[in-house]
C-alpha atoms as a PDB file:
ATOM      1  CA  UNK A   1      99.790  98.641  93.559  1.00  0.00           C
ATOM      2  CA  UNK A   2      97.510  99.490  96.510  1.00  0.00           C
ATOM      3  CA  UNK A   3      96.931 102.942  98.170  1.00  0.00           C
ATOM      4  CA  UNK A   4      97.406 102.975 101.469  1.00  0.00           C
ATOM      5  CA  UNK A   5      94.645 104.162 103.414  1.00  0.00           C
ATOM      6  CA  UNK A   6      96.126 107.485 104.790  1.00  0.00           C
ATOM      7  CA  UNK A   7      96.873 108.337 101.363  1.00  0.00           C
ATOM      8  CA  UNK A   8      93.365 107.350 100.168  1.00  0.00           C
ATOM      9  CA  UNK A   9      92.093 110.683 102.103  1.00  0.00           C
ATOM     10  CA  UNK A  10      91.502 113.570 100.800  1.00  0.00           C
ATOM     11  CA  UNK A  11      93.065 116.828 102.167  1.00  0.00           C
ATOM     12  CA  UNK A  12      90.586 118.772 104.747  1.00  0.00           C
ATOM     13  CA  UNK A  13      91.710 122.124 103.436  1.00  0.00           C
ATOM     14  CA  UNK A  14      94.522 122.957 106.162  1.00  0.00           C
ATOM     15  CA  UNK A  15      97.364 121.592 103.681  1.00  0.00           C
ATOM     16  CA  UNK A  16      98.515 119.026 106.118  1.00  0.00           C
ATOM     17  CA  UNK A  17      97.850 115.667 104.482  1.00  0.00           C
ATOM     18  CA  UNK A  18      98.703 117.359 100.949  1.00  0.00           C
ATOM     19  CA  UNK A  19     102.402 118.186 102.867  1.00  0.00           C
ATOM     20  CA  UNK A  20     102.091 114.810 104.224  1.00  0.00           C
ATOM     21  CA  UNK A  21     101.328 112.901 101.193  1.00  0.00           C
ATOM     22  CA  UNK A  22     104.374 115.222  99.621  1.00  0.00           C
ATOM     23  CA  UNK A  23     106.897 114.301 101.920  1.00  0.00           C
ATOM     24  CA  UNK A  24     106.165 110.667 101.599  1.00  0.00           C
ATOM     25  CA  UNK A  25     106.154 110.922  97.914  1.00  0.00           C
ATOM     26  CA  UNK A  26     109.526 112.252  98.057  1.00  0.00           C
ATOM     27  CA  UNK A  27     110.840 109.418 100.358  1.00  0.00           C
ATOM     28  CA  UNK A  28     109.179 106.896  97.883  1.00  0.00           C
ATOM     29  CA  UNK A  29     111.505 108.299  95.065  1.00  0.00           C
ATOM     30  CA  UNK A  30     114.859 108.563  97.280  1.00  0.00           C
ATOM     31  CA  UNK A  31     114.130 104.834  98.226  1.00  0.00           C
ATOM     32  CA  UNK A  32     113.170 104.174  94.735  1.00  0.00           C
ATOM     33  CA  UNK A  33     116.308 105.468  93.276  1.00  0.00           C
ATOM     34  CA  UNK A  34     119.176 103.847  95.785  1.00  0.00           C
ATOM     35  CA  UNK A  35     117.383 100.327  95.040  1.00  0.00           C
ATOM     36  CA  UNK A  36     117.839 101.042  91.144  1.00  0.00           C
ATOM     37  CA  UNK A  37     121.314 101.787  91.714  1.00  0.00           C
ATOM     38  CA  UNK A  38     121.203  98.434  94.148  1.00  0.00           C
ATOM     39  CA  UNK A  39     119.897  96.773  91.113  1.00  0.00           C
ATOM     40  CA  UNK A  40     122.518  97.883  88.621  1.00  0.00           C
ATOM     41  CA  UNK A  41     125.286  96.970  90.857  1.00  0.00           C
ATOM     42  CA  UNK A  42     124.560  94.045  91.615  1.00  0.00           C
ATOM     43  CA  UNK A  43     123.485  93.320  87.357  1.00  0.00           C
ATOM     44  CA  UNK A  44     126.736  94.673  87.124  1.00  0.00           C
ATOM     45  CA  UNK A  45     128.052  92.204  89.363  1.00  0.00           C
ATOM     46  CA  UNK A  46     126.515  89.373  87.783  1.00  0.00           C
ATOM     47  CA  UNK A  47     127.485  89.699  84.399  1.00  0.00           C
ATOM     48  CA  UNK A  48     131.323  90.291  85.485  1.00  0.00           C
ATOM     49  CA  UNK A  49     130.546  86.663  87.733  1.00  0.00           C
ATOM     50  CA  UNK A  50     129.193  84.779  84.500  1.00  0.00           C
ATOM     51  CA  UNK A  51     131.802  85.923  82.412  1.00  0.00           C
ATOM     52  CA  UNK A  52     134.309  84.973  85.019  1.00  0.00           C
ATOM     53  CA  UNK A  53     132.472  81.329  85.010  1.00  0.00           C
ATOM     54  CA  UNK A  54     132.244  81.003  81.158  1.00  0.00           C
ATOM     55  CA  UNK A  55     136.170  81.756  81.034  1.00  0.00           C
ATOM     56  CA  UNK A  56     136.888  79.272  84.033  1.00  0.00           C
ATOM     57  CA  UNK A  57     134.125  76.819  82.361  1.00  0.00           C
ATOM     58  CA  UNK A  58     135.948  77.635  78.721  1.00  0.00           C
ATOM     59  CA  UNK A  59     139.378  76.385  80.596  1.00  0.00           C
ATOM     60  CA  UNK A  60     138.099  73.000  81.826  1.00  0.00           C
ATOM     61  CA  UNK A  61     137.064  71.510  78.884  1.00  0.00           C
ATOM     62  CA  UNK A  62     140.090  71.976  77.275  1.00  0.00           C
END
């Protein structure tokens, strides 16, 4: 994973960037989290489809 190049800087003492770099970190980790929760839904989702399609696939070759 790259840096990007704001983030690369280093703070020039008047706590800005560090606040910056802060902020953005804690964006990161809100985004982060709702797209594991995406993720388990939709796992969720796709183990309730399979098992739907191994029952319907079970039926036909009866």
């Amino acid at each position: 994973m790259q840096i990007p190049e704001d983030m690369s800087r280093v703070d020039n003492g008047d706590g800005n960037l560090c606040s910056d770099m802060l902020s953005k970190l804690s964006l990161l980790k809100e985004k982060n989290k709702l797209m594991e929760n995406e993720l388990k839904e939709m796992q969720e989702r796709y183990s309730e489809m399979s098992l739907k399609f191994a029952k319907v696939e079970g039926e036909r070759q009866k």
